[in-house]
Protein backbone atom coordinates (compact mmCIF):
# COMPACT_ATOMS: atom_id res chain seq x y z
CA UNK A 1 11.87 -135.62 -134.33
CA UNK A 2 13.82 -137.41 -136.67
CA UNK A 3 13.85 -141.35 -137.40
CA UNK A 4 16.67 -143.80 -136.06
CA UNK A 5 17.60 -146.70 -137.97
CA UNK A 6 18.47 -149.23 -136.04
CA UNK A 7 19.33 -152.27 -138.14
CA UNK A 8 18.96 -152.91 -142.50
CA UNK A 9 15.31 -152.79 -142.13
CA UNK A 10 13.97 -151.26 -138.79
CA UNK A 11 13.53 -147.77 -138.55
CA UNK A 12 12.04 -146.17 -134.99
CA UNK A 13 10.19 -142.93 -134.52
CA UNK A 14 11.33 -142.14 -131.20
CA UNK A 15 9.51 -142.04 -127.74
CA UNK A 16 8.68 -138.78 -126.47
CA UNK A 17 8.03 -138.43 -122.23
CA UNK A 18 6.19 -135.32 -122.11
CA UNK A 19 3.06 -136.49 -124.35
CA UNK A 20 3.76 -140.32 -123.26
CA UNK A 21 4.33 -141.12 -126.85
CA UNK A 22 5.85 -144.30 -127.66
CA UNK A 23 8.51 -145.80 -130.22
CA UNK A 24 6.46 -146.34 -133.49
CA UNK A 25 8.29 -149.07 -135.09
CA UNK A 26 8.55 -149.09 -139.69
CA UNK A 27 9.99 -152.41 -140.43
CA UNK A 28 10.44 -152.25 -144.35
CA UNK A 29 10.01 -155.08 -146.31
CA UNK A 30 10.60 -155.91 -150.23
CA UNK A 31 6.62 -156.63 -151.42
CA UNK A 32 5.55 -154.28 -148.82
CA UNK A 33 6.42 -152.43 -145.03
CA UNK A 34 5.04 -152.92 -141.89
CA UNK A 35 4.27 -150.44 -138.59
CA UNK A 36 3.93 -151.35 -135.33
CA UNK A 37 1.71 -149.38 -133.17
CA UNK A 38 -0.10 -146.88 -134.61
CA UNK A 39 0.47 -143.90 -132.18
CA UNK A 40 -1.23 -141.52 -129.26
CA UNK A 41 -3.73 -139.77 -131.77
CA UNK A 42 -3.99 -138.66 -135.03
CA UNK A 43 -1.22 -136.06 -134.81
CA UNK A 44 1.32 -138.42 -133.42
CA UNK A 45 0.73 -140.45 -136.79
CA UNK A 46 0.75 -137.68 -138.93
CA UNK A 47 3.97 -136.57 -138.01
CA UNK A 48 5.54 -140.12 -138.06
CA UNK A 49 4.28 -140.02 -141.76
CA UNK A 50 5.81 -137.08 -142.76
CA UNK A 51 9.56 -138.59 -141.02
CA UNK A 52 8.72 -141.76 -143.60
CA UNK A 53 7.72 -139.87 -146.18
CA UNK A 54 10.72 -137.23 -145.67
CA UNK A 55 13.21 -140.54 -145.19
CA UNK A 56 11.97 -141.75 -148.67
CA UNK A 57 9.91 -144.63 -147.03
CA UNK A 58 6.47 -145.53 -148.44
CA UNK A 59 3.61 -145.36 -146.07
CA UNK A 60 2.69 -148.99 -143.95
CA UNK A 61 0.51 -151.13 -145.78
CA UNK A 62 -0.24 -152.93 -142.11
CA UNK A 63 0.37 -151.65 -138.57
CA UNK A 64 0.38 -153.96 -136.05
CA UNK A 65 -0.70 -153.62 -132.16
CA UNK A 66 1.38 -154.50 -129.36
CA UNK A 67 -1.19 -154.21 -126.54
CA UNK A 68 -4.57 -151.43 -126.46
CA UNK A 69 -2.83 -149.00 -124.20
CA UNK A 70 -4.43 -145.44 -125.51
CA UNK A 71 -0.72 -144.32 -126.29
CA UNK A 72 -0.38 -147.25 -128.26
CA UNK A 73 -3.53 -147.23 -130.31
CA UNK A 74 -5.54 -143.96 -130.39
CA UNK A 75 -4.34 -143.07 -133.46
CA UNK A 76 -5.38 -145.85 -135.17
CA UNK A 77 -8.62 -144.44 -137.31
CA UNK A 78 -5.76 -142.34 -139.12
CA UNK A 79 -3.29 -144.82 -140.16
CA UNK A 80 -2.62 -146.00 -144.27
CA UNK A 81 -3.11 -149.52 -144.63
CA UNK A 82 -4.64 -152.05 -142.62
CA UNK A 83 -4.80 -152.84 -138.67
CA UNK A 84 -3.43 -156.03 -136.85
CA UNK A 85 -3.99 -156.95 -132.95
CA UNK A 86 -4.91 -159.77 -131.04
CA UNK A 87 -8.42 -160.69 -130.14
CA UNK A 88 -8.11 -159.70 -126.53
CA UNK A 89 -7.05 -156.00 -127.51
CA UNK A 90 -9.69 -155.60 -130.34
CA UNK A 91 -11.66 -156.73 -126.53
CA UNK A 92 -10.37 -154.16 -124.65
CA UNK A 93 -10.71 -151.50 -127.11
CA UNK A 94 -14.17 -151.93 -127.64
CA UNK A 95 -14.54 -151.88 -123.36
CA UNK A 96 -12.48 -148.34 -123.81
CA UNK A 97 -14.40 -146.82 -126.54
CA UNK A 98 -17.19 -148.03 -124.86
CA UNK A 99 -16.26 -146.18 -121.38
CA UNK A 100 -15.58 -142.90 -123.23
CA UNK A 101 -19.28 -142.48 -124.97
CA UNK A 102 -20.96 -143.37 -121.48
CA UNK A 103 -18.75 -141.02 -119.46
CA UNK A 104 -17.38 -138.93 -122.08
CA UNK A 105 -13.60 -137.76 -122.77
CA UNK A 106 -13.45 -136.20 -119.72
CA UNK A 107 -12.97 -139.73 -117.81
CA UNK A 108 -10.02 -140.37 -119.92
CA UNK A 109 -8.35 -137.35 -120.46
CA UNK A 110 -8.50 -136.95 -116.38
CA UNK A 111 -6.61 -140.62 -116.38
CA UNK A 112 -3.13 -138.61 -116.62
CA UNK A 113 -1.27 -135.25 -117.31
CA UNK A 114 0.22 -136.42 -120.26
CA UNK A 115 -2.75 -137.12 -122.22
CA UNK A 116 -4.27 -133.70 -121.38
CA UNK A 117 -1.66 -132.78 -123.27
CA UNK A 118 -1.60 -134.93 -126.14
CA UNK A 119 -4.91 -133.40 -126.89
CA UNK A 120 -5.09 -129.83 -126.09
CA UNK A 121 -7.13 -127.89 -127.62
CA UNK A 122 -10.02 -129.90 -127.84
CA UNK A 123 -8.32 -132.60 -130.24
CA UNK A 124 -11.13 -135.17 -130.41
CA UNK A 125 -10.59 -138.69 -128.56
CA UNK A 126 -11.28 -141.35 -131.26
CA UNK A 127 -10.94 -145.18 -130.71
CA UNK A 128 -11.41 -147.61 -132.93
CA UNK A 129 -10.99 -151.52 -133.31
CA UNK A 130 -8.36 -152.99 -135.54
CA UNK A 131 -9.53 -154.40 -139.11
CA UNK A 132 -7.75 -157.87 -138.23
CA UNK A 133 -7.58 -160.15 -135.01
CA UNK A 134 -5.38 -163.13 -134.47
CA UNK A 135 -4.58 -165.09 -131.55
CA UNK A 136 -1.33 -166.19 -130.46
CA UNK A 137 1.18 -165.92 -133.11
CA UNK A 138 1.30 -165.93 -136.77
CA UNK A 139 4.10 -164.95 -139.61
CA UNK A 140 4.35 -162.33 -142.28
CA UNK A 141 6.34 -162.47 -145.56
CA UNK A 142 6.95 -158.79 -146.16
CA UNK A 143 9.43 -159.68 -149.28
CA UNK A 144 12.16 -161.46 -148.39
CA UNK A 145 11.35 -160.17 -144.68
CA UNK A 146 10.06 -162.57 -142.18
CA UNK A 147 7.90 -161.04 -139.05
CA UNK A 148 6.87 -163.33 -136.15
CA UNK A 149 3.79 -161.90 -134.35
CA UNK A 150 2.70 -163.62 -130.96
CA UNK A 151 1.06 -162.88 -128.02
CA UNK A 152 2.90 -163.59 -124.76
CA UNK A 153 2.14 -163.19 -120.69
CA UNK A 154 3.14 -159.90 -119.26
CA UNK A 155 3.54 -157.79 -116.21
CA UNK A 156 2.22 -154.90 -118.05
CA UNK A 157 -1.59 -156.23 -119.51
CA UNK A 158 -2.66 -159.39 -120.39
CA UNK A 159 -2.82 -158.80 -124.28
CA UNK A 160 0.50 -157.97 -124.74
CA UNK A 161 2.12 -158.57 -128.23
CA UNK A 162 5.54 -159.06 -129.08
CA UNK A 163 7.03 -158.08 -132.97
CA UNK A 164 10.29 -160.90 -134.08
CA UNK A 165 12.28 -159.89 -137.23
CA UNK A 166 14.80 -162.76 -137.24
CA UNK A 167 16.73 -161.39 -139.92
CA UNK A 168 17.48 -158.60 -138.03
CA UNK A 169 17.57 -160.20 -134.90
CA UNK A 170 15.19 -157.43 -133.20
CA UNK A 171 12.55 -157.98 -131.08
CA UNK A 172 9.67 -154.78 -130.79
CA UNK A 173 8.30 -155.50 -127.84
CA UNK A 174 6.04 -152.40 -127.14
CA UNK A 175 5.11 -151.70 -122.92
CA UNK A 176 5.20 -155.96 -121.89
CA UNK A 177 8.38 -155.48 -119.10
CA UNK A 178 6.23 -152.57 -117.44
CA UNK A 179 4.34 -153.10 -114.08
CA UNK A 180 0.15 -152.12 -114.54
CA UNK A 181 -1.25 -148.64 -114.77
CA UNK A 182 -1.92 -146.77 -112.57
CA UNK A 183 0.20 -148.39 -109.63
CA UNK A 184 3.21 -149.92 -111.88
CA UNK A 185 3.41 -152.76 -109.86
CA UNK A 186 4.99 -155.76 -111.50
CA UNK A 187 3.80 -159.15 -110.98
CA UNK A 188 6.78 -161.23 -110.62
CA UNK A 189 5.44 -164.57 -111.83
CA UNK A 190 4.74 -162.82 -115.19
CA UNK A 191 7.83 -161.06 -115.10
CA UNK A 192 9.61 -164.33 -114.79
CA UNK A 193 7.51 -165.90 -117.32
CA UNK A 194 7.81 -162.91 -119.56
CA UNK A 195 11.51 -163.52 -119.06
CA UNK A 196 11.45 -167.56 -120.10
CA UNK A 197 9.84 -165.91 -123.46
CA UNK A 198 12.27 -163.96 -124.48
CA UNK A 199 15.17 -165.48 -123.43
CA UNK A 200 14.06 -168.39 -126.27
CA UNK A 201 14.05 -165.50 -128.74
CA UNK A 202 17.22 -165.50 -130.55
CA UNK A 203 17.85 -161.43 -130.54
CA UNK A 204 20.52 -158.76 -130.84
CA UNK A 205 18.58 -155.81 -129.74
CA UNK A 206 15.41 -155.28 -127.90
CA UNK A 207 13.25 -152.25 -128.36
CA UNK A 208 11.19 -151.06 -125.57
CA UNK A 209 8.26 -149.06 -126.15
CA UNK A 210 9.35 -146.20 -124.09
CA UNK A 211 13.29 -146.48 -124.08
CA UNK A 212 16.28 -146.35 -126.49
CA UNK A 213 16.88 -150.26 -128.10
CA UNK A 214 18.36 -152.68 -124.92
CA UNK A 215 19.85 -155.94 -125.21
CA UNK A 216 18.26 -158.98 -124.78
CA UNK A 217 20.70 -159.79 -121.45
CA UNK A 218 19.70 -156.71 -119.72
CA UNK A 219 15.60 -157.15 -120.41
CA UNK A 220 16.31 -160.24 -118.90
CA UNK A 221 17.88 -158.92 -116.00
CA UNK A 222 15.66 -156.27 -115.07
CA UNK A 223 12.64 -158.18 -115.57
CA UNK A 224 14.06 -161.00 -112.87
CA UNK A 225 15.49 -158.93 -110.90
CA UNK A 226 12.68 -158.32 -108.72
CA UNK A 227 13.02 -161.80 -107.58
């Protein structure tokens, strides 16, 4: 799987649905470049690498976590570079990792089909919390590349974080307009709040983290829409 570019410094490892991969975000900056989530296991990283490294693109020196979602984060003890979430996911990671040593990997590989087969063959299952925490938002100079990193309310968990590169005018906004596992139901209240976030954002494209990039009018939409 090959990686998109979708604007001067944003690059996208596609989404895949049968392994529930998601988007893995490079956002490339002058001093140094920037990742954001850091993949389903250690396979799904490995083979984003070798796309960056194949593109000409030097490996993250941070990756940054949009929410813990196992998709999202299980492949964080093989990433270069350094680890970024919020303190509520670093939370809910440890709960996870936690889970899986009292009940062992059975409990969460029987969670869904799709992580079954994310690690066939007896791949381990190793979580891990991330080397930095912040809470609510905070900005990185990659070289002459602004990021904006902030938490922000969400149907989809409550420590979702979004990704702002205002040069670019792209907003990474990993799983936040998604209802709650296992059920999917979306709370409209934090849909509509979600909603009043983004609409403040001042974005060209939107990047899901299962989906092809959106505009900011139809993420608005859809998330209302239940109203």
């Amino acid at each position: 799987m090959r990686l998109d570019r979708i604007s001067e410094r944003i690059w996208v490892y596609p989404f895949e649905e049968e392994r529930d991969r998601p988007n893995l975000s490079y956002i490339k900056g002058d001093r140094f470049s920037l990742v954001v989530d850091a993949g389903h296991s250690k396979d799904h990283t490995k083979e984003f690498y070798e796309e960056l490294t194949k593109a000409g693109l030097e490996l993250p020196k941070l990756t940054v976590i949009t929410h813990w979602h196992w998709d999202h984060t299980f492949g964080m003890h093989a990433i270069s570079g350094l680890s970024l979430a919020n303190e509520l996911t670093n939370k809910h990671l440890k709960e996870a990792a936690q889970k899986i040593k009292d009940e062992g990997e059975e409990a969460f590989l029987s969670l869904d089909e799709t992580i079954r087969r994310e690690y066939a063959d007896s791949k381990p299952v190793i979580v891990t919390l991330s080397d930095m925490t912040f809470s609510g938002e905070m900005m990185i100079d990659a070289g002459n590349c602004p990021v904006k990193i902030f938490q922000a309310q969400s149907p989809h968990t409550d420590d979702s974080t979004l990704v702002f590169v205002p040069d670019d005018r792209v907003l990474i906004m990993g799983d936040c307009t998604g209802g709650q596992f296992p059920t999917w139901e979306v709370d409209q209240t934090l849909a509509d709040r979600l909603a009043d976030t983004i609409q403040k954002i001042d974005a060209d494209i939107c990047l899901p983290g299962h989906w092809t990039p959106l505009s900011k009018e139809y993420i608005i939409k859809d998330l209302r829409e239940g109203e």
